[in-house]
Protein backbone atom coordinates (compact mmCIF):
# COMPACT_ATOMS: atom_id res chain seq x y z
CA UNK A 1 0.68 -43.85 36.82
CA UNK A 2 -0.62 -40.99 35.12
CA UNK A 3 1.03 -39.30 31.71
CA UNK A 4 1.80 -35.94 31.84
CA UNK A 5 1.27 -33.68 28.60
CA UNK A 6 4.20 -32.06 27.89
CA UNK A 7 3.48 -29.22 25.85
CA UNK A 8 5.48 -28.92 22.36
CA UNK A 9 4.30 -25.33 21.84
CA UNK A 10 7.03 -22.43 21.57
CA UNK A 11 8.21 -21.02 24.57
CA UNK A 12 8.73 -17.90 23.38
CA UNK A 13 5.34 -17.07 21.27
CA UNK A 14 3.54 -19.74 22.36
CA UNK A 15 1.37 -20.14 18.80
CA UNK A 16 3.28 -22.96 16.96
CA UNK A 17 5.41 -26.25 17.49
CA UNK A 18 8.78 -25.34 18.69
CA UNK A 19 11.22 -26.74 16.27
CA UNK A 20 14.44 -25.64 15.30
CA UNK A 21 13.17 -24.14 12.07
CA UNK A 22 10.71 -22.23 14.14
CA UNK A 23 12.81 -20.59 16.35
CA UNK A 24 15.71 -20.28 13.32
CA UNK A 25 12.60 -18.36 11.48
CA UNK A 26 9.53 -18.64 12.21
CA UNK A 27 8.40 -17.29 15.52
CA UNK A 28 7.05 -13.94 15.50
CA UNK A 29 7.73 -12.55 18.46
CA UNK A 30 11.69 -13.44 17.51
CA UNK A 31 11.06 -11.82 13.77
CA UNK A 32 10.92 -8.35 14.91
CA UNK A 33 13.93 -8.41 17.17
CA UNK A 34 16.43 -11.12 16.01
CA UNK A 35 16.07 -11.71 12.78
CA UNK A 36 15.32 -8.48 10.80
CA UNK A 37 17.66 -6.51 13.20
CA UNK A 38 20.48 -8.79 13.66
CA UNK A 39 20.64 -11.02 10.73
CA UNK A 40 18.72 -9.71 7.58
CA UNK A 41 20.56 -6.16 8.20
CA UNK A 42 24.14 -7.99 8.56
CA UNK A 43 23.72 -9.56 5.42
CA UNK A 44 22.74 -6.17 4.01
CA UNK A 45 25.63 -4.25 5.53
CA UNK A 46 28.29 -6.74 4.41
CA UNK A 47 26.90 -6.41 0.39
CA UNK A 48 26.97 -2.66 1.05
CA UNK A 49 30.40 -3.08 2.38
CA UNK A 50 31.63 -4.70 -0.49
CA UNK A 51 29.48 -2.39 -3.16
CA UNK A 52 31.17 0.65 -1.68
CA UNK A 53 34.85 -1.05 -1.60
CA UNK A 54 34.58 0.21 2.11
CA UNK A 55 36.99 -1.64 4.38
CA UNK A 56 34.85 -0.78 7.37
CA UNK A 57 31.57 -2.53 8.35
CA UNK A 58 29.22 0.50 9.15
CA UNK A 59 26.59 -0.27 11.38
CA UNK A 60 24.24 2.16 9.98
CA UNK A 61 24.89 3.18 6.20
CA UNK A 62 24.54 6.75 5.63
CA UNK A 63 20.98 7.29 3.29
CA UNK A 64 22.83 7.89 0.44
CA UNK A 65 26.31 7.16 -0.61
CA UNK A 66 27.80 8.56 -4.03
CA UNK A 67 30.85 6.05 -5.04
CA UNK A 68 32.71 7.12 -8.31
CA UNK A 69 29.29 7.10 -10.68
CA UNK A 70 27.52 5.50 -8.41
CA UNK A 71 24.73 6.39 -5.80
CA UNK A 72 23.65 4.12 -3.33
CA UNK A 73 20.58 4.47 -1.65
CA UNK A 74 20.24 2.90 1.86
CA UNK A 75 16.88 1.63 2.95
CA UNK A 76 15.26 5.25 1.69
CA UNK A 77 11.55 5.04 0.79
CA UNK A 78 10.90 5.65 -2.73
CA UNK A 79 8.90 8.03 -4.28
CA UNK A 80 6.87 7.62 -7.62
CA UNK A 81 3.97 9.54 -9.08
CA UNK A 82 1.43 6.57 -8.06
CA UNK A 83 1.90 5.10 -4.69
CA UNK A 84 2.92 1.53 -4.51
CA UNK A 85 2.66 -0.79 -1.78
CA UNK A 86 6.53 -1.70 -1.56
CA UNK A 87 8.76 1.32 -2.20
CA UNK A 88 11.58 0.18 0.32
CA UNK A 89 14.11 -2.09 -1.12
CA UNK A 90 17.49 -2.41 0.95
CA UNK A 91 19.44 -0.94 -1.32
CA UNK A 92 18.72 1.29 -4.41
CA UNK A 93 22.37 1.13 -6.64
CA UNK A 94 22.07 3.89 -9.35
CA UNK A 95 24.73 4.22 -12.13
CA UNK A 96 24.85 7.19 -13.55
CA UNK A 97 27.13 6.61 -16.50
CA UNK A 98 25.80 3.19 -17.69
CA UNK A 99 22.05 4.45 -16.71
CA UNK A 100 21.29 1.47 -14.55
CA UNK A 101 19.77 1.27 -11.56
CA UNK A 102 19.35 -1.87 -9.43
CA UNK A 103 16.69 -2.40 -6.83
CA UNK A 104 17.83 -5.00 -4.18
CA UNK A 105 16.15 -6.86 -1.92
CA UNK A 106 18.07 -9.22 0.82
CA UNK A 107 16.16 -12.02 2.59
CA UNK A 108 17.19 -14.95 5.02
CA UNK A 109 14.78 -17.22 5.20
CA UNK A 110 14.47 -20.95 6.13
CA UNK A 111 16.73 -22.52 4.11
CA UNK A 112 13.81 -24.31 2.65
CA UNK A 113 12.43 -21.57 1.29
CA UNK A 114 14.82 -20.10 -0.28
CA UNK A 115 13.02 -20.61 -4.29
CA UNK A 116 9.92 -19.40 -2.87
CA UNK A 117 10.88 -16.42 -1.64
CA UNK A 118 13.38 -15.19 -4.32
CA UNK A 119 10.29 -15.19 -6.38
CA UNK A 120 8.33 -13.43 -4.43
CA UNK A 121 10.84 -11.23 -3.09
CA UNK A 122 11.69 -10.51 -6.98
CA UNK A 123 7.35 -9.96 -7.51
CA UNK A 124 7.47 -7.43 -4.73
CA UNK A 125 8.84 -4.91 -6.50
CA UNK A 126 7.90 -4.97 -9.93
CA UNK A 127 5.33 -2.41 -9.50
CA UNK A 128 7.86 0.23 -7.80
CA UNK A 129 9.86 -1.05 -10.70
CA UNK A 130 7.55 0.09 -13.53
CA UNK A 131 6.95 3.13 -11.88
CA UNK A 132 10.44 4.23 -11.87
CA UNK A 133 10.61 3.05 -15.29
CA UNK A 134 7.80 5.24 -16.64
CA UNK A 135 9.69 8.39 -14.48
CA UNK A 136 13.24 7.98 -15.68
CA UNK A 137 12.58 6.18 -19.36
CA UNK A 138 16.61 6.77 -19.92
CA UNK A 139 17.50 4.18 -17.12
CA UNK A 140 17.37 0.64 -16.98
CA UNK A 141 16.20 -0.85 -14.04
CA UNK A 142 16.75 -4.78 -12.56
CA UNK A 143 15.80 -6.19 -9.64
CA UNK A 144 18.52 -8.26 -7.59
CA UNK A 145 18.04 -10.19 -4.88
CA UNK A 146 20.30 -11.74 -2.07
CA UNK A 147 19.00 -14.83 -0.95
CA UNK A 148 20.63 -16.55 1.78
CA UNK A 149 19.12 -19.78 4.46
CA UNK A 150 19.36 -19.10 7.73
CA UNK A 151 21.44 -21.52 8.46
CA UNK A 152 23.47 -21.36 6.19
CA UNK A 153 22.38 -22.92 2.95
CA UNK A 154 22.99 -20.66 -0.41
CA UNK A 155 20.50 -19.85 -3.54
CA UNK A 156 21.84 -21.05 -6.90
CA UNK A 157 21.48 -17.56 -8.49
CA UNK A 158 23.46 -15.87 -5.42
CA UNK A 159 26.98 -16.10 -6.98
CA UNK A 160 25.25 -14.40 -10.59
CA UNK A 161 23.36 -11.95 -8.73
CA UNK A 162 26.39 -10.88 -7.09
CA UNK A 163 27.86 -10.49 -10.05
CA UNK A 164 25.06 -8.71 -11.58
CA UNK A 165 26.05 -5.90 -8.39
CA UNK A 166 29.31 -5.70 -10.28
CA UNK A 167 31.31 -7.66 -7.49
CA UNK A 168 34.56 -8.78 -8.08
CA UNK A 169 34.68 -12.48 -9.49
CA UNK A 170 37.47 -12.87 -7.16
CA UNK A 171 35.45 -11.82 -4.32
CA UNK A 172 32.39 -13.69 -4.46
CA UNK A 173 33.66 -17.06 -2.83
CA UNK A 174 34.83 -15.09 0.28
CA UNK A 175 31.91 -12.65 -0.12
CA UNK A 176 29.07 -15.88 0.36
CA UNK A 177 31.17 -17.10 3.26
CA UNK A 178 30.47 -13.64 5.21
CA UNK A 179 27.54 -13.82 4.65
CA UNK A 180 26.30 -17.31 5.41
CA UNK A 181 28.10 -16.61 8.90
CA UNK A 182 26.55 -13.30 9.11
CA UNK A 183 23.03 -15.60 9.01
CA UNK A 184 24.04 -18.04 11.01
């Protein structure tokens, strides 16, 4: 009797083992479709939710939403005097009263690498960072990012940079728990 090869490769891309993690994460040809659209922006649109006390999920966030003191850009492009290479965080929250903005930056990775890429999620943008800094010296600026596993599993800065995006203490149990189903 002769063994047949089965072949392990993904279906779908054909390029790497097909794993749960892959397909969860990993496969490129499900990156641009599935994840970025469906999950990555969820996660997004449910912290933009709650930033704008909005009791209605928007599907797509008008580019700029003024709240009280705040304005809240949407996934806008940046623009500084010297171009940098990432100048499109998810959300842009500017304060104009307390003369803080926050740049922040949501990612759902493999739940695995979850400490990687808050750091280089957070490295990303501290050149647009600087820049802005050097254009508006009166603001302070921070960099916040929303880290969540695809399936499911949660950073252990996520509840403090929540807070840092001046969500209700209250709120931030129920808050994770949308969003880990939103990545799921």
């Amino acid at each position: 009797i002769k063994k047949r090869e089965i072949d392990t490769r993904c279906r779908i891309c054909h390029q790497s083992e097909e794993n749960i993690f892959h397909l969860v994460c990993s496969c490129p040809i499900l990156a641009h479709s599935l994840y970025l659209s469906d999950r990555h922006n969820q996660v997004a649109r449910i912290i933009f939710q709650e930033i704008t006390g909005n009791e209605k999920l928007e599907y797509n966030p008008p580019p700029v939403t003024k709240v009280q003191n705040k304005k809240i850009w949407w996934d806008q492009p940046v623009k500084t005097v010297n171009k940098v290479q990432h100048n499109k965080p998810n959300l842009v929250i500017g304060n104009e009263e307390t003369k803080i903005c926050k740049v922040v930056e949501v990612s759902v990775p493999l739940d695995t690498n979850i400490g990687q890429v808050e750091i280089t999620k957070k490295a990303k943008y501290i050149p647009l960072v600087a820049q802005l800094q050097q254009m508006y010296r009166a603001y302070k600026f921070e960099i916040i990012t929303i880290i969540i596993g695809a399936l499911g599993s949660v950073s252990e800065k996520l509840p403090a940079n929540l807070k840092l995006l001046e969500i209700d203490k209250e709120r931030i149990g129920t808050l994770i728990e949308r969003i880990q189903k939103a990545a799921l």
